[in-house]
N, C-alpha and C. Protein backbone atom coordinates (compact mmCIF):
# COMPACT_ATOMS: atom_id res chain seq x y z
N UNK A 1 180.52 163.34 41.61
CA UNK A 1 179.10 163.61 41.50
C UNK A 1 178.43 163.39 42.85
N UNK A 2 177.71 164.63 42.95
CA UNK A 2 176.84 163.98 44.59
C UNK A 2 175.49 163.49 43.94
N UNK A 3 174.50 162.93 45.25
CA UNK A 3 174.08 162.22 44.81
C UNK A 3 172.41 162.56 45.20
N UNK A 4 171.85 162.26 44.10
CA UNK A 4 170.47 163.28 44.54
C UNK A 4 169.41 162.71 45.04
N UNK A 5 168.53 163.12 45.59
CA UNK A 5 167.85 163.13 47.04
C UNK A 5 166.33 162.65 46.66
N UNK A 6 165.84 162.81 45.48
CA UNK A 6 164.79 162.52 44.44
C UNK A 6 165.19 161.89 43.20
N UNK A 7 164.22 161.97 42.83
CA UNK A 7 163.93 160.91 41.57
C UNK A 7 164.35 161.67 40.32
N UNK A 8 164.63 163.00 40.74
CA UNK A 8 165.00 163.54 39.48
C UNK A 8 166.36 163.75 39.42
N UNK A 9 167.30 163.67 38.51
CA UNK A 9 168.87 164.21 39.18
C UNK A 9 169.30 165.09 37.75
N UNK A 10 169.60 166.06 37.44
CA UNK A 10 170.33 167.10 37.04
C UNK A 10 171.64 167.70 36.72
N UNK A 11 172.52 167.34 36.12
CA UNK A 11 173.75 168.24 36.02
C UNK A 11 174.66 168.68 34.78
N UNK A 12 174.94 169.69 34.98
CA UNK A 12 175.93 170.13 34.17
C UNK A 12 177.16 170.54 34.60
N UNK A 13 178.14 169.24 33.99
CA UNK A 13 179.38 170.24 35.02
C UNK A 13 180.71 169.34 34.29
N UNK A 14 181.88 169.83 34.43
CA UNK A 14 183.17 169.95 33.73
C UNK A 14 183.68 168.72 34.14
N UNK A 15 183.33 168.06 34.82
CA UNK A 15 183.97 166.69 35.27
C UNK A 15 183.82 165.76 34.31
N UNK A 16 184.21 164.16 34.41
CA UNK A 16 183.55 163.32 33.69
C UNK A 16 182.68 162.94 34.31
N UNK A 17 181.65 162.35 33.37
CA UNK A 17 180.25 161.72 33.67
C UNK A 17 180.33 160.52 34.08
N UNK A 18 179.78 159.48 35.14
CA UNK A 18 179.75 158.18 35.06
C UNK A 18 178.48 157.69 34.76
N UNK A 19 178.84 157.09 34.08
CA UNK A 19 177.42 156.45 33.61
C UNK A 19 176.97 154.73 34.79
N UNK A 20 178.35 154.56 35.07
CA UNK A 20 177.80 153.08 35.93
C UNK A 20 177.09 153.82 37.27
N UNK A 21 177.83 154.85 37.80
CA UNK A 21 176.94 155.79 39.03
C UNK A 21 175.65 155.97 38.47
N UNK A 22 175.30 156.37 37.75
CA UNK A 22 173.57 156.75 37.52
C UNK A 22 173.02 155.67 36.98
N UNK A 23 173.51 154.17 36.39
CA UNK A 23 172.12 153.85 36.34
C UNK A 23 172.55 152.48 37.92
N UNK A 24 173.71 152.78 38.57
CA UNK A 24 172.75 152.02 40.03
C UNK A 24 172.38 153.28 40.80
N UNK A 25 172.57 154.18 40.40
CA UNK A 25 171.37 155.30 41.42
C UNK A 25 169.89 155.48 40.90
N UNK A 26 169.72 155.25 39.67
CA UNK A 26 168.08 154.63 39.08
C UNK A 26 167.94 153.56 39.66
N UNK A 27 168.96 152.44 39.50
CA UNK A 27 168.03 151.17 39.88
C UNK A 27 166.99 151.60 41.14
N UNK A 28 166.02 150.89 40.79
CA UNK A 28 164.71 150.99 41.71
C UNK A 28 164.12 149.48 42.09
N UNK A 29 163.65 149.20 42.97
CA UNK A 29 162.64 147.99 43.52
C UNK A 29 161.45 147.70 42.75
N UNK A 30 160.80 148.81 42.50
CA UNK A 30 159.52 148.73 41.81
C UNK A 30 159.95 148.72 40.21
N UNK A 31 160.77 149.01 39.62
CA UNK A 31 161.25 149.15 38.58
C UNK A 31 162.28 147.83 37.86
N UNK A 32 161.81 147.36 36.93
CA UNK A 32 162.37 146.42 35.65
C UNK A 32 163.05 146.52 34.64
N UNK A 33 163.63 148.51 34.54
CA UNK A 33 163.70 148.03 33.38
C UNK A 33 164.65 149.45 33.86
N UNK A 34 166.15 149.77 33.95
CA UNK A 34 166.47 151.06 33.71
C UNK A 34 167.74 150.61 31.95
N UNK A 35 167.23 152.34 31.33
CA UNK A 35 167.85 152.45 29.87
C UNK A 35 169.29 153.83 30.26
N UNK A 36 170.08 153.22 30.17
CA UNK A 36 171.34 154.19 29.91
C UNK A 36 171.34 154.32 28.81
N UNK A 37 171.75 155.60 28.27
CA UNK A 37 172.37 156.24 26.55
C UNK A 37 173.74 157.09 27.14
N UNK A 38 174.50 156.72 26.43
CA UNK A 38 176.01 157.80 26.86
C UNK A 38 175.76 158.60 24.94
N UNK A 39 175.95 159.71 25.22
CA UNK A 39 176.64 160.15 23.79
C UNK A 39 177.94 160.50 24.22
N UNK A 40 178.90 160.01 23.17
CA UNK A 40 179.80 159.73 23.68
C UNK A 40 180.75 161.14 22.28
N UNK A 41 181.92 161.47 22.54
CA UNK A 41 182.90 162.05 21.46
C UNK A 41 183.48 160.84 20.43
N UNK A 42 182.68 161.39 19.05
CA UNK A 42 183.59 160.05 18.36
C UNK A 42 184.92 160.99 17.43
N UNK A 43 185.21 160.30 16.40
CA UNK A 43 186.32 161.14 15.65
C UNK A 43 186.44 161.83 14.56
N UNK A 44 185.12 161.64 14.25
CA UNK A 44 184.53 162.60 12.83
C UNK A 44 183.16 163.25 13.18
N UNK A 45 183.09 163.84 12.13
CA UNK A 45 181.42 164.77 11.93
C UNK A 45 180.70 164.34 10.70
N UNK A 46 179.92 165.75 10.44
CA UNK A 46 179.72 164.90 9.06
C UNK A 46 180.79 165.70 7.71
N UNK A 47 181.67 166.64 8.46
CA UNK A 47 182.23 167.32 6.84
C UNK A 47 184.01 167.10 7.72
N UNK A 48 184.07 166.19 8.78
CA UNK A 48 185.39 166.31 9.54
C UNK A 48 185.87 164.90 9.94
N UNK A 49 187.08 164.89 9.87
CA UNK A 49 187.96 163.38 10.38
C UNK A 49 188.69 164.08 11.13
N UNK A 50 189.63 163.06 11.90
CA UNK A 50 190.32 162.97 12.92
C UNK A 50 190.03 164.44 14.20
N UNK A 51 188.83 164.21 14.37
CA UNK A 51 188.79 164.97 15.82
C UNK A 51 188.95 164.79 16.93
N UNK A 52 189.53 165.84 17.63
CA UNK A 52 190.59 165.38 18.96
C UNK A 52 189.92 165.24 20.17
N UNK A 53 189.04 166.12 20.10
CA UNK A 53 187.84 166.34 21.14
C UNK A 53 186.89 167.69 20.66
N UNK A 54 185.64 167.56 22.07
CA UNK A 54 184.61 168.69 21.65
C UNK A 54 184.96 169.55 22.88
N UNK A 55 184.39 171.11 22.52
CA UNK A 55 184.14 171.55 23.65
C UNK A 55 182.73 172.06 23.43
N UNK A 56 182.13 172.16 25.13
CA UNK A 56 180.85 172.70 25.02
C UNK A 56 180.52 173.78 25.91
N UNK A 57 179.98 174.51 25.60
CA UNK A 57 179.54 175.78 26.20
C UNK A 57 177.85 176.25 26.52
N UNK A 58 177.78 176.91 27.64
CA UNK A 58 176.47 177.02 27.81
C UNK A 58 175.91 177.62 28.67
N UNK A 59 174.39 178.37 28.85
CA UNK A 59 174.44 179.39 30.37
C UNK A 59 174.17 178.03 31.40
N UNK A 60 174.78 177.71 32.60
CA UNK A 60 174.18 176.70 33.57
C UNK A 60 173.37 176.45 33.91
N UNK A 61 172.87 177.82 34.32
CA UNK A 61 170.89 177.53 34.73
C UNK A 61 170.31 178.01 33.69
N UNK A 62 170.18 178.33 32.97
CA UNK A 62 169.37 177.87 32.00
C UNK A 62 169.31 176.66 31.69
N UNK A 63 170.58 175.81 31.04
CA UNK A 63 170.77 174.68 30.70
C UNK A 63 169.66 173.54 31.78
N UNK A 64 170.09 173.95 33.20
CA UNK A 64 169.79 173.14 33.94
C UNK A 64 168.25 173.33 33.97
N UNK A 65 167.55 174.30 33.85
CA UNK A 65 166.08 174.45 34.07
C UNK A 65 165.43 174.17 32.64
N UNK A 66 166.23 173.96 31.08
CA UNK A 66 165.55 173.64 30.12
C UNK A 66 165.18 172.03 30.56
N UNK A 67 166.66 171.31 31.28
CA UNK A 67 166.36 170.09 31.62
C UNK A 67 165.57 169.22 32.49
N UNK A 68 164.80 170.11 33.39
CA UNK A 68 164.13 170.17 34.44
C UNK A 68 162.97 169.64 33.43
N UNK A 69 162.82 170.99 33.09
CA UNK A 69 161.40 171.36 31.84
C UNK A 69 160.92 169.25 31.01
N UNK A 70 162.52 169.21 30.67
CA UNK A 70 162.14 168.22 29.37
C UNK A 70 161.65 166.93 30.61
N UNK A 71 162.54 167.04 31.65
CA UNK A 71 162.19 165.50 32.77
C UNK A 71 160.30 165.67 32.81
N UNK A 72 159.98 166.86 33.30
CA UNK A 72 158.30 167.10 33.89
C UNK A 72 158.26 166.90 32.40
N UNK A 73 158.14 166.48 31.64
CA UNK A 73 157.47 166.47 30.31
C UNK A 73 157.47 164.83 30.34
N UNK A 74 158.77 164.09 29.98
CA UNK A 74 159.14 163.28 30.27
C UNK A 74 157.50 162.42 31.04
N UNK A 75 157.72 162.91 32.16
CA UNK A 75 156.94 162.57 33.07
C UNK A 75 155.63 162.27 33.08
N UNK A 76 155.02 163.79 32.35
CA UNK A 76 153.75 163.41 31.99
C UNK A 76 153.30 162.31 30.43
N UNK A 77 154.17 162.65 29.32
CA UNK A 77 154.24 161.65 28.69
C UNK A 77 153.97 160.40 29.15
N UNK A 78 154.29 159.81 29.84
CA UNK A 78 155.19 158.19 30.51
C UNK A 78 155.22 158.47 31.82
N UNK A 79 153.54 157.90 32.40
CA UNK A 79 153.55 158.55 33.78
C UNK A 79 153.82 157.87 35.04
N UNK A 80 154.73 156.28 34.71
CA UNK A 80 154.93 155.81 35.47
C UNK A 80 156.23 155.48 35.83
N UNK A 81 157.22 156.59 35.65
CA UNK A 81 158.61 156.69 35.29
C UNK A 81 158.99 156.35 36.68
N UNK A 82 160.32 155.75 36.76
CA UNK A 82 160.53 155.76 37.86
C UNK A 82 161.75 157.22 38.18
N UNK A 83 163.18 156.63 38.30
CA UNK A 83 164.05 157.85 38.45
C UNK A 83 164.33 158.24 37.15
N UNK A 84 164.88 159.23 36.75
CA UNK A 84 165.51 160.25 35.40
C UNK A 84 166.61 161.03 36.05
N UNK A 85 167.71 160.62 35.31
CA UNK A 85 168.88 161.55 35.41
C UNK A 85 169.35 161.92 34.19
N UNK A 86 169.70 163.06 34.16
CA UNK A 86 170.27 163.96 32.66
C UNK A 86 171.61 164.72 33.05
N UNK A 87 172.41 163.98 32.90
CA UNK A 87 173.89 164.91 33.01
C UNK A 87 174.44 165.32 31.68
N UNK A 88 175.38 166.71 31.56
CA UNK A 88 175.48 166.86 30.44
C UNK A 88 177.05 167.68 31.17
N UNK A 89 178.23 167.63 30.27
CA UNK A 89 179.64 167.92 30.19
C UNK A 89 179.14 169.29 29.62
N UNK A 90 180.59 169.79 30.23
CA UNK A 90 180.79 171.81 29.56
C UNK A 90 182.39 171.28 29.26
N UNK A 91 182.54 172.17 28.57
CA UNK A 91 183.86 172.57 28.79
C UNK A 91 184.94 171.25 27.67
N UNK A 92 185.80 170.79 27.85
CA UNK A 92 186.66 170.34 26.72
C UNK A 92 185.95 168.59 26.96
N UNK A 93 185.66 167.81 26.16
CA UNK A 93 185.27 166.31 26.41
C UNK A 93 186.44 165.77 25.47
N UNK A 94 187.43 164.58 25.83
CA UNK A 94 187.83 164.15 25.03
C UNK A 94 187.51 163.41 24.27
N UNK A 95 188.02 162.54 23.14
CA UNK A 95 187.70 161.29 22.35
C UNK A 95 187.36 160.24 23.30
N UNK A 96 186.28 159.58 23.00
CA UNK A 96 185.64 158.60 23.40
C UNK A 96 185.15 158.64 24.84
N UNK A 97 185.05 159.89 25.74
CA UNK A 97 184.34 160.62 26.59
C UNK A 97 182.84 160.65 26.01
N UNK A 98 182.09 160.73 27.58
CA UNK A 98 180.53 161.02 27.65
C UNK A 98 180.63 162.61 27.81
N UNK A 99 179.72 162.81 26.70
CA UNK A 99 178.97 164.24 26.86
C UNK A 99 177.74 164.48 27.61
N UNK A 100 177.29 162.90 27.55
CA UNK A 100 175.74 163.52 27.56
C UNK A 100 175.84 161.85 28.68
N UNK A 101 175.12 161.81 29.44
CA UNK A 101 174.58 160.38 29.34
C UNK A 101 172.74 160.76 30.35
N UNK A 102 171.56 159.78 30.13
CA UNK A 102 170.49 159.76 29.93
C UNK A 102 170.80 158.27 30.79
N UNK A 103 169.72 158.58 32.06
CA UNK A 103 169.09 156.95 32.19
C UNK A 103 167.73 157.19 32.83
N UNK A 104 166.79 156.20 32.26
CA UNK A 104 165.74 156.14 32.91
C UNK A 104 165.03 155.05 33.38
N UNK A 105 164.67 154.67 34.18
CA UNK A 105 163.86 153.66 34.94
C UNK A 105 162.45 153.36 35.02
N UNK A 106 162.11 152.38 34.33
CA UNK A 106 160.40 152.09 34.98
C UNK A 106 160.11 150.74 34.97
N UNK A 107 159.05 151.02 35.32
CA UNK A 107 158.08 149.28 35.78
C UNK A 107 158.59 148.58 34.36
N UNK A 108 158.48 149.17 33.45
CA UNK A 108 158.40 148.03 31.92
C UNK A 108 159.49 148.37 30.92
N UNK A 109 160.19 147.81 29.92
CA UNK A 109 161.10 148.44 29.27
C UNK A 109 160.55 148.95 28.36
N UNK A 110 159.46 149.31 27.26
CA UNK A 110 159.18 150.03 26.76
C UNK A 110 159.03 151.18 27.07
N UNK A 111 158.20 151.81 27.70
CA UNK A 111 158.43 153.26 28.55
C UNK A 111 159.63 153.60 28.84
N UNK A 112 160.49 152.82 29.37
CA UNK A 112 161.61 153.12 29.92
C UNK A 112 162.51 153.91 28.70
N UNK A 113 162.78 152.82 27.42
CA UNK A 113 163.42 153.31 26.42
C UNK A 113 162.75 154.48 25.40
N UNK A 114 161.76 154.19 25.22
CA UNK A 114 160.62 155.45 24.76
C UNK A 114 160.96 157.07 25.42
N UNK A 115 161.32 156.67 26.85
CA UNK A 115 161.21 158.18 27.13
C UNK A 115 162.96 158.65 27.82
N UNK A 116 163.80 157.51 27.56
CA UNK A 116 165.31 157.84 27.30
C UNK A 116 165.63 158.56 25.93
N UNK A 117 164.64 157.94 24.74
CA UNK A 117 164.97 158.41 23.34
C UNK A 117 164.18 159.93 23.70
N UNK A 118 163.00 160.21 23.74
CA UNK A 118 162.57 161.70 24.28
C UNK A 118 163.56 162.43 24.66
N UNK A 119 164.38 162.04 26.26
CA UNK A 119 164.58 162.65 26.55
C UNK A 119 166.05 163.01 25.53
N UNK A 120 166.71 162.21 25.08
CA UNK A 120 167.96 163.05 24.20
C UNK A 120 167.70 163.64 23.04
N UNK A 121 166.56 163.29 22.48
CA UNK A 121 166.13 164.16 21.61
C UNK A 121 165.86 165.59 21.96
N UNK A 122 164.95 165.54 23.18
CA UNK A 122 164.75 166.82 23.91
C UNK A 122 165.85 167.82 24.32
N UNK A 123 166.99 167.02 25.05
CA UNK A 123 168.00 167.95 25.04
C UNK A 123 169.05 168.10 23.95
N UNK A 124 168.92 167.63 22.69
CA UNK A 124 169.37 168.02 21.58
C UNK A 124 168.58 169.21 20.75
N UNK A 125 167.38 169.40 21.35
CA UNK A 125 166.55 170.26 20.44
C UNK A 125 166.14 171.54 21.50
N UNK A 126 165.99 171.04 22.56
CA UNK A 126 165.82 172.46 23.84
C UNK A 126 166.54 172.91 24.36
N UNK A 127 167.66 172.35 24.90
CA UNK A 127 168.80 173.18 25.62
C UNK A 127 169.74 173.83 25.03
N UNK A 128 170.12 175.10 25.06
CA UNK A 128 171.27 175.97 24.30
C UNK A 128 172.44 175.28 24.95
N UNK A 129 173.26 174.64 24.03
CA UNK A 129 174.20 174.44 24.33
C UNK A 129 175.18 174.06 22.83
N UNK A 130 176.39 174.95 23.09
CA UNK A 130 176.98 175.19 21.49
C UNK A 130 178.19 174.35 21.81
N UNK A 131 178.71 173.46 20.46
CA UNK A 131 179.65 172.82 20.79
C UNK A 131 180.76 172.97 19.46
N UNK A 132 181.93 173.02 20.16
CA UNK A 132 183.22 173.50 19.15
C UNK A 132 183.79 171.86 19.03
N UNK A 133 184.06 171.61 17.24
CA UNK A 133 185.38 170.58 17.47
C UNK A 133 186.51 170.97 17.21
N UNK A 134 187.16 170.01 17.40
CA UNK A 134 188.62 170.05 18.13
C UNK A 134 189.68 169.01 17.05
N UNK A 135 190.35 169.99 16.43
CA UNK A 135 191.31 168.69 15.48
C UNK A 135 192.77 169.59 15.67
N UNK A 136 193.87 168.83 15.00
CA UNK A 136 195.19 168.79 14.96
C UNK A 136 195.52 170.52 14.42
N UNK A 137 195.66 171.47 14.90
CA UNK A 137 195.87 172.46 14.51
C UNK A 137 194.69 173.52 14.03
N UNK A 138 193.26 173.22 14.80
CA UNK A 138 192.72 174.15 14.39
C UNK A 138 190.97 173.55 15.22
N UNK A 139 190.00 174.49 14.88
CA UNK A 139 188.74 174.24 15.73
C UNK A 139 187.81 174.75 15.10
N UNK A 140 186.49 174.55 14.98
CA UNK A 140 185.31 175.11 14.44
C UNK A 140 184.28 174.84 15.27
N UNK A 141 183.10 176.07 15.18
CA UNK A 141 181.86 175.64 15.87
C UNK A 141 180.89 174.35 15.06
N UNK A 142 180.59 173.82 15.66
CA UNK A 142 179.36 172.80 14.89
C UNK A 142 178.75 173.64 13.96
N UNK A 143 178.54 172.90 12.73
CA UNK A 143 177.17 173.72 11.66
C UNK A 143 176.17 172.02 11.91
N UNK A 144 176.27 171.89 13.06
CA UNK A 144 174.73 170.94 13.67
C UNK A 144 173.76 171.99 13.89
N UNK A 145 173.63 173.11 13.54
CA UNK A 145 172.48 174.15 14.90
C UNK A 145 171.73 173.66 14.54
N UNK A 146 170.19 174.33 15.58
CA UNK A 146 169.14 174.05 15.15
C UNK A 146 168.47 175.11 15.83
N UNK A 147 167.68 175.75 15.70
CA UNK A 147 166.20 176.72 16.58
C UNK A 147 165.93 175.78 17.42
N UNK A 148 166.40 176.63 18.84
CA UNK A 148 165.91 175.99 20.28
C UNK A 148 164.29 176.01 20.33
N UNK A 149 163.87 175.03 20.58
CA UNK A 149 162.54 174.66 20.80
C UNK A 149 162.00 174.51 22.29
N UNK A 150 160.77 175.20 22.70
CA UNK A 150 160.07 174.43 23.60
C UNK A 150 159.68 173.03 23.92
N UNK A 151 160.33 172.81 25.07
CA UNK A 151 160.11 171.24 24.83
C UNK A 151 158.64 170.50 25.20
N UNK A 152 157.54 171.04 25.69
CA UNK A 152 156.23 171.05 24.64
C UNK A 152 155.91 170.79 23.27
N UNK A 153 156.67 171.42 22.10
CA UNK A 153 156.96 171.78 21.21
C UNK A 153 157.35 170.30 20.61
N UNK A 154 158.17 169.43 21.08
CA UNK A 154 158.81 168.17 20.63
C UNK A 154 157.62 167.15 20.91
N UNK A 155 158.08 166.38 19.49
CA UNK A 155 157.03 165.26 18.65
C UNK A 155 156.67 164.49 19.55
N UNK A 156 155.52 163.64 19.42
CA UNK A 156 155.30 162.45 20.34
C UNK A 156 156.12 161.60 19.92
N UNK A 157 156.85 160.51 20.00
CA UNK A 157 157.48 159.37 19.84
C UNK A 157 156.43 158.29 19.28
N UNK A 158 156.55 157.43 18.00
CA UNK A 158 155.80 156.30 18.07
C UNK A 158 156.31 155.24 18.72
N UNK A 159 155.25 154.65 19.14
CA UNK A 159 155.86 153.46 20.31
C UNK A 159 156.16 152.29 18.98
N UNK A 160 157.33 151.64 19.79
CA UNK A 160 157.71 150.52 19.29
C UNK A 160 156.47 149.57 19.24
N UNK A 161 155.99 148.69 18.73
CA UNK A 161 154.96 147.50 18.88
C UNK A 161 155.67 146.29 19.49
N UNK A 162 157.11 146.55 18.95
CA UNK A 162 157.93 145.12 19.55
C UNK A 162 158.40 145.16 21.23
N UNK A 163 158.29 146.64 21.29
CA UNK A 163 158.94 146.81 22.76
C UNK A 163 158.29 147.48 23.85
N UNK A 164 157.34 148.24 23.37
CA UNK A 164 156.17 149.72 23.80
C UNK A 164 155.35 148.14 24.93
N UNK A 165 155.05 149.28 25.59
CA UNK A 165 154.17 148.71 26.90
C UNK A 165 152.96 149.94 26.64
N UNK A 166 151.73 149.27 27.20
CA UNK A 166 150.68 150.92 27.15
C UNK A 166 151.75 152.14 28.24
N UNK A 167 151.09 153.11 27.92
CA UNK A 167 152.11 154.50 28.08
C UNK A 167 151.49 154.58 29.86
N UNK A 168 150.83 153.64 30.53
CA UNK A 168 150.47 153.89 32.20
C UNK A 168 151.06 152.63 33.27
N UNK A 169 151.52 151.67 31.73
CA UNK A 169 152.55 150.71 33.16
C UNK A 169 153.24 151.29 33.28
């Protein structure tokens, strides 16, 4: 993974993901609080056992500019974010591999986790990206779909009371 130059970082790509690289490339000075999420390959679905792995498929830039989209959203939501990185796997992920991993950074941990949960919600609901599983002699597409949404379009989050900071620290 190279390593990006702003506060925003971006990718989609066939490698594995590290998740310990992105959240010390969030860590920040001004910032208290960075939230990693890995989604990770587990071994069932909801109508499937023993799966071997996923694969995922998807146009790149598109993918990459729905994700752009959801960070500036992100952003204005929770406007005191610090860095946001959104990497996301193509191609075959094995068992207990990251597909997805999410970290975000800010002054307070409420915001921080508030707009990590956004953002995987967001790219579960905005970005086209179709995923096949993978078992012992055979494969199917996900029946997860859903109608790609504008990510405008996606709910406000209620803030935690136990964890929520006001939405401008």
């Amino acid at each position: 993974m190279e390593s990006a130059p702003t506060l925003d970082w971006v990718s989609i790509a066939s490698t594995p993901l590290s998740s310990a690289e992105l959240t010390t490339w969030a860590t920040r000075a001004n910032c208290g609080a960075v939230v990693t999420f890995c989604g990770m390959v587990r071994d069932n679905s909801h109508d499937l056992e023993e799966i071997e792995a996923l694969e995922y498929e998807t146009d790149v830039e598109l993918a990459e500019r729905r994700i752009v989209d959801i960070i500036a959203e992100a952003r204005i939501r929770w406007t005191n974010l610090g860095a946001i990185a959104i990497h996301h796997r193509m191609g075959r992920v094995e068992l207990s591999e990251s597909a997805v991993v999410i970290v975000v950074s800010a002054p307070h941990r409420g915001p921080a986790f508030e707009a990590a949960a956004f953002c995987i919600d967001a790219v579960k609901s905005c970005v086209p990206m179709w995923k096949r599983e993978l078992w012992q002699g055979g494969s199917a597409w996900s029946e997860e779909g859903r109608a790609i949404m504008k990510v405008q379009e996606m709910p406000s989050l209620e803030p935690d009371p136990e964890t929520s900071s006001a939405r401008t620290q």
